[in-house]
Protein backbone atom coordinates (compact mmCIF):
# COMPACT_ATOMS: atom_id res chain seq x y z
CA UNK A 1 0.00 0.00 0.00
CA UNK A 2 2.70 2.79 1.06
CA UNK A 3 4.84 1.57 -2.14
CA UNK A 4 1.59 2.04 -4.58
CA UNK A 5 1.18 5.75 -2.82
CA UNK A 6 4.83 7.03 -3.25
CA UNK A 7 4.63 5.51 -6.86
CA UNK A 8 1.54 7.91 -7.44
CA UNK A 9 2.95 10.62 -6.09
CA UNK A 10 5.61 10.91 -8.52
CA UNK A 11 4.28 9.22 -11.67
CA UNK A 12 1.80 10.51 -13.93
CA UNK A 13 -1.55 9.71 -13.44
CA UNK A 14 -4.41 9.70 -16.24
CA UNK A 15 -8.34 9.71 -15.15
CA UNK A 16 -11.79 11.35 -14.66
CA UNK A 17 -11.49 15.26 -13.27
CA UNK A 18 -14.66 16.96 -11.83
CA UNK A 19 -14.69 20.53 -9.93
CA UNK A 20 -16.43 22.12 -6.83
CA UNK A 21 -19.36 23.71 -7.16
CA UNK A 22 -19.37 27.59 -6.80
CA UNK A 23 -21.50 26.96 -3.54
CA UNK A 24 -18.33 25.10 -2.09
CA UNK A 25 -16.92 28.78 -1.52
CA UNK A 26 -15.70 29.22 2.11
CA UNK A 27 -15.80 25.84 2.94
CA UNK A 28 -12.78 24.39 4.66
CA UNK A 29 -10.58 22.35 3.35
CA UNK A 30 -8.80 19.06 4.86
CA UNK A 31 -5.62 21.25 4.65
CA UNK A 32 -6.95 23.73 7.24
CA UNK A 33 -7.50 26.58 4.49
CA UNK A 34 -10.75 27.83 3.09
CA UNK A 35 -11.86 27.14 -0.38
CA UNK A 36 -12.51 29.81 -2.93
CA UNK A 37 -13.88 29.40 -6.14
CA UNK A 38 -11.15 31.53 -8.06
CA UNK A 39 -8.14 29.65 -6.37
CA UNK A 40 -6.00 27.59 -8.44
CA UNK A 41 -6.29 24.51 -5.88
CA UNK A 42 -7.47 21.14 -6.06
CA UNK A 43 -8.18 17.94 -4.21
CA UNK A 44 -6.11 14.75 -4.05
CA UNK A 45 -5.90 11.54 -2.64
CA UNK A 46 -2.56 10.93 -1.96
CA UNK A 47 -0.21 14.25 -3.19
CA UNK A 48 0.87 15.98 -0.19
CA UNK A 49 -0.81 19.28 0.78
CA UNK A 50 1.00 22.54 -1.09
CA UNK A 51 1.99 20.17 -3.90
CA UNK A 52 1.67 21.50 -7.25
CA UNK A 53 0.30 19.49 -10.05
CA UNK A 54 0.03 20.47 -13.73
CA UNK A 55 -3.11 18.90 -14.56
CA UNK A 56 -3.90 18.54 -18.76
CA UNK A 57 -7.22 18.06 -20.37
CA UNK A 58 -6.88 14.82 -22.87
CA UNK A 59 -9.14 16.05 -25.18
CA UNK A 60 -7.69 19.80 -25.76
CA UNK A 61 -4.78 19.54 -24.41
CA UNK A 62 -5.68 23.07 -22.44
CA UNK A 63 -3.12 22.83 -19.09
CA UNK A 64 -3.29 24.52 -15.35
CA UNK A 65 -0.99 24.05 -12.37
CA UNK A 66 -2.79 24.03 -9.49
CA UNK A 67 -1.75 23.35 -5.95
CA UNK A 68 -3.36 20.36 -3.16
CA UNK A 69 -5.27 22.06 -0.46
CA UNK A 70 -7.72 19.25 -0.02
CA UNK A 71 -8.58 15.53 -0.19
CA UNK A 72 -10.42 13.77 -2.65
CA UNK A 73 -12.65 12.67 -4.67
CA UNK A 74 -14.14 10.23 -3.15
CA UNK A 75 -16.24 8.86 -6.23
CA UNK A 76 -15.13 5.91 -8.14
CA UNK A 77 -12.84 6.43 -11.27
CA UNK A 78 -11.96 10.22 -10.28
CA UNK A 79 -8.36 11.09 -9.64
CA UNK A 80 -8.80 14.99 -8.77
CA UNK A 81 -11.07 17.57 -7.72
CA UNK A 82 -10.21 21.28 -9.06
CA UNK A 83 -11.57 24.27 -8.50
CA UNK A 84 -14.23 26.33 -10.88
CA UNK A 85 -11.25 28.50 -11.79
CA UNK A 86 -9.08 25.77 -12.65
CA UNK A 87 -11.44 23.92 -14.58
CA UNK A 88 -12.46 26.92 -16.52
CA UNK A 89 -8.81 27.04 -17.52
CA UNK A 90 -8.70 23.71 -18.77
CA UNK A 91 -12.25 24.30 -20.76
CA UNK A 92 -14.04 21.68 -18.75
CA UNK A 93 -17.21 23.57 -17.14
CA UNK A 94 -20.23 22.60 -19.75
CA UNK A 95 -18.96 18.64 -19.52
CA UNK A 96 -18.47 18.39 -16.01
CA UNK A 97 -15.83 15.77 -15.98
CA UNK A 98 -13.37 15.38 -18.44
CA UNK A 99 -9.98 13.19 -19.03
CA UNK A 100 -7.03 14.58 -17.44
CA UNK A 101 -3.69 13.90 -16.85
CA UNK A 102 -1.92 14.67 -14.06
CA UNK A 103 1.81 15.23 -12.81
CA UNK A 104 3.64 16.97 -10.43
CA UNK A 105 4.97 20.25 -11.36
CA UNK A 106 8.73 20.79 -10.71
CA UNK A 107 8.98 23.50 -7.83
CA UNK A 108 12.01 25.77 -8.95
CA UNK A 109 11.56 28.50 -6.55
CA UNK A 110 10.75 31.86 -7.06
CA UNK A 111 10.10 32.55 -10.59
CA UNK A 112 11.99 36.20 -10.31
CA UNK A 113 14.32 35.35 -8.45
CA UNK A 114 17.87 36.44 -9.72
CA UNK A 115 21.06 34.37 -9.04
CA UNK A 116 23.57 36.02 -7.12
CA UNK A 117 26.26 35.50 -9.17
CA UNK A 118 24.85 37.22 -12.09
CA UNK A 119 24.19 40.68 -10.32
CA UNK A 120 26.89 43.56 -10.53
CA UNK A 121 28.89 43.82 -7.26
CA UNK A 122 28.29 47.86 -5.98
CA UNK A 123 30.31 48.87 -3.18
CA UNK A 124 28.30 51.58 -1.12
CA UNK A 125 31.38 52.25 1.32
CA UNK A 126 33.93 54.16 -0.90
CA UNK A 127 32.51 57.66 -1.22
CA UNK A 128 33.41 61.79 -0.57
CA UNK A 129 31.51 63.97 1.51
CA UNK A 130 31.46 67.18 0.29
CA UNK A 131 29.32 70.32 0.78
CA UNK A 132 26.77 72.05 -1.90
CA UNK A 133 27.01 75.75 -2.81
CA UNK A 134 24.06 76.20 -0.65
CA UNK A 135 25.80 74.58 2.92
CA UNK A 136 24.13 71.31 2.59
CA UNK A 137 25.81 67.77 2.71
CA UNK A 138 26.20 65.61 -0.26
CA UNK A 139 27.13 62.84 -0.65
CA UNK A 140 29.42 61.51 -4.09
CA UNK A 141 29.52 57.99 -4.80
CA UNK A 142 32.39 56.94 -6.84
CA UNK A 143 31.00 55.78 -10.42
CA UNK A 144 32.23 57.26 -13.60
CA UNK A 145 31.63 60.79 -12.92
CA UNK A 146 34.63 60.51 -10.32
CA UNK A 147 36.79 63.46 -11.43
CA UNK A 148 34.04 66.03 -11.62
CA UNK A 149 33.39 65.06 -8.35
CA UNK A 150 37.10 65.63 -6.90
CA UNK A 151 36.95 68.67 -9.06
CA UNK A 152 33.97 70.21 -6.98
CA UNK A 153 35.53 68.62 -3.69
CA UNK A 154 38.38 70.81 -4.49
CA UNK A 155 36.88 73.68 -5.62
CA UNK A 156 35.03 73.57 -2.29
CA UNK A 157 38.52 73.10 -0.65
CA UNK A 158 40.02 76.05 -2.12
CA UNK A 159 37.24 78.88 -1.72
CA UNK A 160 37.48 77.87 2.41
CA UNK A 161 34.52 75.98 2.84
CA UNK A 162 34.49 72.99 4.37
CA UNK A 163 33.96 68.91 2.98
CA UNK A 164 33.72 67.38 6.56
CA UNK A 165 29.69 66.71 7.66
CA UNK A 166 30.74 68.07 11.33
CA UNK A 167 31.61 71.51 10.32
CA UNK A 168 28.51 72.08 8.08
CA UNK A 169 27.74 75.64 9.38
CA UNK A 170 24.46 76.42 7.48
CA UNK A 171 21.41 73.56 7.88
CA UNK A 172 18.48 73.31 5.96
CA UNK A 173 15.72 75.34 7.24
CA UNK A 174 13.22 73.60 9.34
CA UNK A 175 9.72 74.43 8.84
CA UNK A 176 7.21 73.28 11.62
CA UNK A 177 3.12 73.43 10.98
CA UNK A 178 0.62 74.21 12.77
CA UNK A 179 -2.06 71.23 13.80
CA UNK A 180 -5.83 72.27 13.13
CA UNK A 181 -7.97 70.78 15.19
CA UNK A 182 -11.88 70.56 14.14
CA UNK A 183 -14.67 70.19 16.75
CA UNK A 184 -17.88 68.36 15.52
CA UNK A 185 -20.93 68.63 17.46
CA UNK A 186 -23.29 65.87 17.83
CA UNK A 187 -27.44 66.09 17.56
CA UNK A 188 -28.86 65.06 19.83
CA UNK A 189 -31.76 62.99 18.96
């Protein structure tokens, strides 16, 4: 029995798909979740819960990848239970039940997911402080633009002013407002 269940689970299967009714919404599932009709989730015997399964319709070969929240169906000759979204996907909602195959869907992660070696390497530590015409801090990260930037540092230098953060005499002007309150009387009734 436990060898026929682990072959299942990572064969392909082929057999009889139905779906939930629309009234099945908010019902709760044997996973613990609740059901919604416009999930892409299904019922299975013996899948484990959060598996996904790319389920395919024999007879238009339309294809959805849902994931087990549930277990089931419990009527003779069915292999899997989807939901009304699912099995509008796959085409199957004037027939009821249709031929499907069914196999588990590889699980490769995040789809967007970008691997670390292929993302440029930007060190944030190496920059100049140096101060604006106006006395405020800036800050000049080294990129390609790095000799207009030791040009201004400099410049800065030379007319007296200083580069260090500490010494900034001027600071941006503060600007506090004022909180309105509003008072609403009730009626009284």
């Amino acid at each position: 029995m436990l060898f026929t269940a682990l072959l299942c689970t990572y064969s392909q299967q082929r057999g009889k798909a139905s779906y939930y009714s629309k009234r099945a919404t908010g019902a709760k599932t044997s996973s613990g979740t609740l059901l919604h009709n416009d999930s892409l989730v299904c019922a299975h015997r013996t899948h484990p819960f959060g598996t996904k399964l790319l389920v395919r319709n024999l007879t238009n070969d339309k294809e959805v990848i849902v994931t087990v929240v549930d277990r089931g169906p419990y009527k003779k000759g069915r292999i899997i239970d989807l939901t009304y979204a699912a099995a509008e996907q796959l085409g199957m909602i004037n027939k009821g039940v249709v031929a499907v195959e069914v196999s588990v869907y590889p699980d490769k992660g995040v789809p967007y997911a970008l691997d670390p070696e292929s993302l440029p390497e930007i060190d944030l530590e190496e920059h100049e402080n140096a101060t604006t015409d106006e006395g405020y801090n800036a800050v000049w990260i080294k990129s390609q633009q790095k000799n207009e930037t030791k040009e201004l540092a400099q410049n800065l230098i030379k007319e007296g002013k200083s580069t260090k953060s500490s010494e900034v005499k001027k600071t941006q002007p503060t600007t506090t407002k004022k909180k309105s309150t509003t008072i609403t009387k009730k009626k009284r009734r």
